[in-house]
Protein backbone atom coordinates (compact mmCIF):
# COMPACT_ATOMS: atom_id res chain seq x y z
CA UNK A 1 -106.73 6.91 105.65
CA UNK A 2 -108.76 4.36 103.93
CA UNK A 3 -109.19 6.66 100.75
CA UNK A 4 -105.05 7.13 100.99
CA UNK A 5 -104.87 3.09 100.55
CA UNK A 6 -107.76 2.35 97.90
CA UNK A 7 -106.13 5.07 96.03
CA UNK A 8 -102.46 3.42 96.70
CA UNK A 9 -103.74 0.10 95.64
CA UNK A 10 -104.98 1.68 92.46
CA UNK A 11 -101.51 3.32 91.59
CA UNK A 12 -99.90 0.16 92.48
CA UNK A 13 -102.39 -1.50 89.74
CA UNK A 14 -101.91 0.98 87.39
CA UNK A 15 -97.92 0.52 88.03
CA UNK A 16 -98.38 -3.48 87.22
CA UNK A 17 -100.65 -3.74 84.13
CA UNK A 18 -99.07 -5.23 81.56
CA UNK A 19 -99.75 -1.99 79.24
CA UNK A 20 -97.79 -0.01 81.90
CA UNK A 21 -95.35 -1.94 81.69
CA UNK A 22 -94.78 -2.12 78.24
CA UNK A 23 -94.93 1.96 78.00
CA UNK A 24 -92.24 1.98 80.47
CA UNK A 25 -90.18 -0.23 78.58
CA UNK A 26 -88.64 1.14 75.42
CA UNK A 27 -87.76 -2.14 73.73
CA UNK A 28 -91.12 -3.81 74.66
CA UNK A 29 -92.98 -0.46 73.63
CA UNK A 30 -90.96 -0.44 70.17
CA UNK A 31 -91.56 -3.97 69.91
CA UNK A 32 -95.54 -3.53 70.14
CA UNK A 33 -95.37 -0.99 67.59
CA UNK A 34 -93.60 -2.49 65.13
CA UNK A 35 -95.89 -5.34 65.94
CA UNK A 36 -98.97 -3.53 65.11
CA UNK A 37 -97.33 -1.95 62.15
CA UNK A 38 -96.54 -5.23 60.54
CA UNK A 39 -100.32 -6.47 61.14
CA UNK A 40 -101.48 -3.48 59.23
CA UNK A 41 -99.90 -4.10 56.59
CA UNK A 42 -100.75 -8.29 56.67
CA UNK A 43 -103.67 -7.13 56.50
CA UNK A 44 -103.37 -5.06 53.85
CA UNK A 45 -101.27 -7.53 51.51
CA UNK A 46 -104.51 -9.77 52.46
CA UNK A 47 -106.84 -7.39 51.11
CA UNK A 48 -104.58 -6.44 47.83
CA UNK A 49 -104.32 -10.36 47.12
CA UNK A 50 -108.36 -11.01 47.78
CA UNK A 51 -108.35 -8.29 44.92
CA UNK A 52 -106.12 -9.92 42.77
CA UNK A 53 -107.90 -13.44 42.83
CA UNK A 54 -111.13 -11.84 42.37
CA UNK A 55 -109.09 -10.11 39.34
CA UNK A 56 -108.26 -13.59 37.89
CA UNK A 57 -111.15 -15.52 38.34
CA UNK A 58 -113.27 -12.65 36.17
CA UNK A 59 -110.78 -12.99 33.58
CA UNK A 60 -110.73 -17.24 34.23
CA UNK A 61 -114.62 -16.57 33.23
CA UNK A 62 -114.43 -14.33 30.22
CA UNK A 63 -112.05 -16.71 28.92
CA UNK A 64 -114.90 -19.46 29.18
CA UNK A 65 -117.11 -17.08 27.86
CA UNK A 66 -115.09 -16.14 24.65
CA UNK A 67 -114.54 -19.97 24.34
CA UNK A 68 -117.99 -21.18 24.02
CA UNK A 69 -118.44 -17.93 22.17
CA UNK A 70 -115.91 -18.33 19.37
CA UNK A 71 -117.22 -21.61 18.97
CA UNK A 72 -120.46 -21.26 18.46
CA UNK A 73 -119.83 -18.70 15.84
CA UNK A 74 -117.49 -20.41 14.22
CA UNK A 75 -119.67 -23.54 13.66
CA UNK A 76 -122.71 -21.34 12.87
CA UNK A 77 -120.36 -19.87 9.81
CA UNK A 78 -119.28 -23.22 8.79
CA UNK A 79 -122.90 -24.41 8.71
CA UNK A 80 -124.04 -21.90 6.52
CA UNK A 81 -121.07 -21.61 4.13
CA UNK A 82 -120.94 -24.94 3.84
CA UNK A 83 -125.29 -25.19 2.30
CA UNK A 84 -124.20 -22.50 0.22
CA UNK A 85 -120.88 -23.85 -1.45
CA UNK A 86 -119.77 -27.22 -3.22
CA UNK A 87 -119.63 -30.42 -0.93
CA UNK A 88 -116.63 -32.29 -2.19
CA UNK A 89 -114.62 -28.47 -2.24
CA UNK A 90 -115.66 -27.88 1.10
CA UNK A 91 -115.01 -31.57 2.13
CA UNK A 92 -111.75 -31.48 0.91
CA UNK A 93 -110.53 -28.00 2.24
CA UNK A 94 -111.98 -29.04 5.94
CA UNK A 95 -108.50 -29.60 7.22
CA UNK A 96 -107.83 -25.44 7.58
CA UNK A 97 -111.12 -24.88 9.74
CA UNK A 98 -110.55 -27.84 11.65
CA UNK A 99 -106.59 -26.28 12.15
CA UNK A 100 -108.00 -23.07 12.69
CA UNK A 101 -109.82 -24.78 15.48
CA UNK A 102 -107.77 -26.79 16.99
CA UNK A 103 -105.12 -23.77 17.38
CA UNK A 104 -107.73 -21.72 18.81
CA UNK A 105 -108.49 -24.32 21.12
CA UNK A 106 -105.37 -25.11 22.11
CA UNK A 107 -104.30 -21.07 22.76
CA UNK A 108 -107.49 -20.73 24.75
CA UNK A 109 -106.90 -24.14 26.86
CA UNK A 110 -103.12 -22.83 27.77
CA UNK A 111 -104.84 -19.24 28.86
CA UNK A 112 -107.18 -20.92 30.76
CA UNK A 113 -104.56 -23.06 32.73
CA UNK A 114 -102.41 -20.26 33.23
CA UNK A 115 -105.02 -18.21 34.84
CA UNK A 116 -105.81 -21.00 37.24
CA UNK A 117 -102.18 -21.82 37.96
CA UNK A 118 -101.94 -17.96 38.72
CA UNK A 119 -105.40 -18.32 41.04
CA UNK A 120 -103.36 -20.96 42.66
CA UNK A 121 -100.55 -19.86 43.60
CA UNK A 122 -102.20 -16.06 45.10
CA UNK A 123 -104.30 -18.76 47.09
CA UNK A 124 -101.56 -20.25 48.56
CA UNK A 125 -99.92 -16.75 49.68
CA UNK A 126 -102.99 -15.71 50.72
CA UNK A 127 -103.16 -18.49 53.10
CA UNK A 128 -99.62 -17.70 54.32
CA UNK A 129 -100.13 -14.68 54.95
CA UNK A 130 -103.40 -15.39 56.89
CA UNK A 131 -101.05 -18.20 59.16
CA UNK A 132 -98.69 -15.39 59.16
CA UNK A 133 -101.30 -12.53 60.62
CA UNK A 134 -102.58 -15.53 62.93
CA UNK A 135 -99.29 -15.97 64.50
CA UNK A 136 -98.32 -12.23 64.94
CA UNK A 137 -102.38 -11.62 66.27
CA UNK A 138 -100.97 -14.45 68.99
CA UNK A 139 -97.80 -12.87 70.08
CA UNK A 140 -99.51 -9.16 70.21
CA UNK A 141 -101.63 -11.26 72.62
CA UNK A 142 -99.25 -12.23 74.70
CA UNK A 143 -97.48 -9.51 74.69
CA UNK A 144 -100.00 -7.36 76.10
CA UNK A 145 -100.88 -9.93 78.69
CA UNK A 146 -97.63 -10.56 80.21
CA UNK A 147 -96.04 -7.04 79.88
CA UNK A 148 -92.26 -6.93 80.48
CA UNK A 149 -92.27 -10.92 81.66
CA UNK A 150 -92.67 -11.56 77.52
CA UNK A 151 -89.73 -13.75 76.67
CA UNK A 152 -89.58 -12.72 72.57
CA UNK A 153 -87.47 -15.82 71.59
CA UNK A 154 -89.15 -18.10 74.01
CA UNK A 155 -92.70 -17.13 72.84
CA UNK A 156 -92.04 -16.74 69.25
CA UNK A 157 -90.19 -20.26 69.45
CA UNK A 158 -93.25 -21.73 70.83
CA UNK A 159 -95.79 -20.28 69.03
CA UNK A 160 -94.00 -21.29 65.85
CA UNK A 161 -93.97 -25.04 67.30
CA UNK A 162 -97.84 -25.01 67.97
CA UNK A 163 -98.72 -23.55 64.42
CA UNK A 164 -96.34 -26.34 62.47
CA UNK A 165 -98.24 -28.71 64.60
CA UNK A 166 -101.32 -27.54 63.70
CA UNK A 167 -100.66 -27.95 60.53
CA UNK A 168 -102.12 -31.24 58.89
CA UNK A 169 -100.52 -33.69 56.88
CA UNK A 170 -102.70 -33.48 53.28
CA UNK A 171 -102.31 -36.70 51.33
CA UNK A 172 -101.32 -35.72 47.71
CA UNK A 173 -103.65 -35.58 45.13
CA UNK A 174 -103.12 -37.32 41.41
CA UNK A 175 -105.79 -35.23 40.15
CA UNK A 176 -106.77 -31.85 40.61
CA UNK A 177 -109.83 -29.69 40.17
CA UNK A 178 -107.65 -27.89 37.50
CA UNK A 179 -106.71 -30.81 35.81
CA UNK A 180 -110.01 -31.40 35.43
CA UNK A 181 -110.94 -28.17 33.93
CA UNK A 182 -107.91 -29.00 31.05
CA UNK A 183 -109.31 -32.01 30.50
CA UNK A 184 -113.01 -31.11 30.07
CA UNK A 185 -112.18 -28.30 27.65
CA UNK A 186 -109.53 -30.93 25.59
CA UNK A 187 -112.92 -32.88 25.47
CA UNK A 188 -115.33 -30.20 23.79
CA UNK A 189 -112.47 -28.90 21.71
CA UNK A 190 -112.10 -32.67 20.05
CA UNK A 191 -115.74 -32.51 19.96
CA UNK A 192 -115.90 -29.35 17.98
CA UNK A 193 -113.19 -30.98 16.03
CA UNK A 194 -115.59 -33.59 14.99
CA UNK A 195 -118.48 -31.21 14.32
CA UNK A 196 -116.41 -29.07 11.80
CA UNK A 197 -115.76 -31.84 10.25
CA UNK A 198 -119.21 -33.44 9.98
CA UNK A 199 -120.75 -30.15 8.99
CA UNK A 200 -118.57 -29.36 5.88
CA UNK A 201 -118.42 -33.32 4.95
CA UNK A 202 -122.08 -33.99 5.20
């Protein structure tokens, strides 16, 4: 008799866990697996946009490389055409490496802030996807813990209310770490500028 009620009381536990529930429920079972579908593939547009900013930033730092790089060659050349040929020709004909130059700079400077402004923005989906997967991770939570008693509209509705919450108020910024990066390559460009013409004037 007493094995007749444990095993009663196990059925009747079976019966009321929330997973039961949920495979006795077509809508809430369709619901958890479209749920699970869509945070495989969050994750997966996570992973393919981890690969694309890791994509960028290489290219971000070939472009630094190839700008130092030109540079340097560039002024090396000018150096050693300019012991070899006339000083007042090359003084006066200094204008079209110093154009050259500048040009170059310039093109380089607007790949370079391109790239970031590309880095940027993949951040910033990455990050809403992540608040995404963190919200959906919550409901498949609940979901599993309450069984058929989940309210979709009443738990979506509040979970959507605690994450804008969460979400802090970031004062805005006049200068940013890109702006920076423009500006410090302007700088060595004008100072190149300079150099080309101090090495084929003097």
């Amino acid at each position: 008799m007493a094995d007749q009620n444990s095993n009663s009381s196990i059925m009747e536990l079976k019966l009321t866990h929330p997973l039961h529930q949920i495979a006795e429920s077509p809508s809430h079972k369709l619901l958890l697996k479209q749920w699970l579908k869509d945070e495989e593939l969050n994750l997966n547009r996570i992973a393919f946009q981890e690969t694309q900013i890791d994509s960028v930033r290489k290219e971000i730092t070939q472009l630094y490389c190839f700008f130092f790089l030109f540079h340097s060659i560039s002024l090396v050349l000018l150096f050693s055409a300019s012991s070899r040929g006339s000083h007042g020709i090359s003084c006066h004909r200094s204008w079209i490496p110093s154009l050259c130059s500048l040009l170059c700079s310039l093109g380089f400077i607007w790949a370079m802030r391109y790239k970031i402004d590309v880095e940027s923005h993949l951040e910033k989906l990455m990050k809403r996807e992540k608040e995404d997967g963190r919200l959906l991770g919550k409901c498949l939570e609940e979901l599993k813990k309450k069984g058929v008693e989940f309210d979709l509209m009443k738990e979506v509705d509040a979970l959507r209310k605690a994450k804008s919450l969460g979400i802090e108020v970031k004062a805005v910024k006049k200068w940013s770490e890109r702006d920076f990066v423009t500006f410090f390559f302007f700088i060595l460009s004008c100072l190149v500028l300079g150099l080309t013409r101090f090495i084929l004037c003097n």
